[in-house]
Protein backbone atom coordinates (compact mmCIF):
# COMPACT_ATOMS: atom_id res chain seq x y z
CA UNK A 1 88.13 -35.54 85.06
CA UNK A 2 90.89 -37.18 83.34
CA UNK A 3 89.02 -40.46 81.71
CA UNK A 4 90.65 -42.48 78.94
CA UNK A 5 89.18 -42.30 75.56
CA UNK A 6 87.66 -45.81 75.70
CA UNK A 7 85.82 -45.08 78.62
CA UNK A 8 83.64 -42.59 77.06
CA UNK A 9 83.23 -45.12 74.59
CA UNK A 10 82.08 -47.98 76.71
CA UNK A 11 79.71 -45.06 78.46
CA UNK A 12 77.81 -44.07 75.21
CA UNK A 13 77.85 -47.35 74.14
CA UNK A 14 75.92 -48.50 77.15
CA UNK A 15 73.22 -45.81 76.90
CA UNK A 16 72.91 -46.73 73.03
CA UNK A 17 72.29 -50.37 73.84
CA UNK A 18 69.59 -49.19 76.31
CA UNK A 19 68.07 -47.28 73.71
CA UNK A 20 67.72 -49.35 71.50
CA UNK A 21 66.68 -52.15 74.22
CA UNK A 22 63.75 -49.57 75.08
CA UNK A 23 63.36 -48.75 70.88
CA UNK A 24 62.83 -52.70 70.17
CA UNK A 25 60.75 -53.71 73.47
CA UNK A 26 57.90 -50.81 72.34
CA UNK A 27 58.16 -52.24 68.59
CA UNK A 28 57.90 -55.60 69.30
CA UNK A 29 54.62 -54.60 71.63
CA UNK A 30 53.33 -52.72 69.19
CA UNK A 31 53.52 -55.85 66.64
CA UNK A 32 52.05 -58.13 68.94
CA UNK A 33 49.29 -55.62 69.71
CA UNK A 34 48.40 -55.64 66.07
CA UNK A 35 49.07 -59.27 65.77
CA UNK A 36 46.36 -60.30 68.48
CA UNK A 37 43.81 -57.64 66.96
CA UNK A 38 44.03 -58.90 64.06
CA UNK A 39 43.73 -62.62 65.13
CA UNK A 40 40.62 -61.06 67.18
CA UNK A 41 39.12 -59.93 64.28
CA UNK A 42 39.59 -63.17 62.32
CA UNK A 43 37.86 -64.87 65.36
CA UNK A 44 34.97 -62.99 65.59
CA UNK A 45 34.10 -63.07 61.60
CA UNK A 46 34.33 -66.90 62.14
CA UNK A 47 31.44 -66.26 64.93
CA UNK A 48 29.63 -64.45 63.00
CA UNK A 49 29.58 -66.32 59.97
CA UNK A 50 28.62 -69.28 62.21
CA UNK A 51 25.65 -67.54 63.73
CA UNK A 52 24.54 -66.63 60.21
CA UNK A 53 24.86 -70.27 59.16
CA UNK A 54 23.01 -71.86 62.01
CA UNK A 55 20.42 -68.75 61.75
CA UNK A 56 19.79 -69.91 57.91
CA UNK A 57 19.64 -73.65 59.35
CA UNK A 58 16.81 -72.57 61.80
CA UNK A 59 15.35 -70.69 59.28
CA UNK A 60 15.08 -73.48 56.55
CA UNK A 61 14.03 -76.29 58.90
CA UNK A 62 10.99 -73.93 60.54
């Protein structure tokens, strides 16, 4: 197995870039999964903050 030097190069340098492919795709998920919890959370204090709101309004006008 004779293979020119640049070979090997072009080799390792296509498992690197799949890698780091792999690497970035389970970051980015991982971001997005935080992302939409958080924006989850910010949703359902606005619900609740509504509910306590028209609660109070019920409450006053009884």
């Amino acid at each position: 197995m004779d293979f020119p030097f640049w070979l090997w190069l072009v080799i390792v340098g296509i498992f690197f870039s799949a890698y780091m492919t792999i690497r970035t795709n389970k970051e980015e998920r991982e971001m997005e999964r935080k992302l939409a919890e958080k924006e989850g959370e910010v949703y359902l204090e606005r619900i609740k903050k509504e509910r306590e709101r028209r609660k109070k309004l019920s409450s006053d006008t009884s």
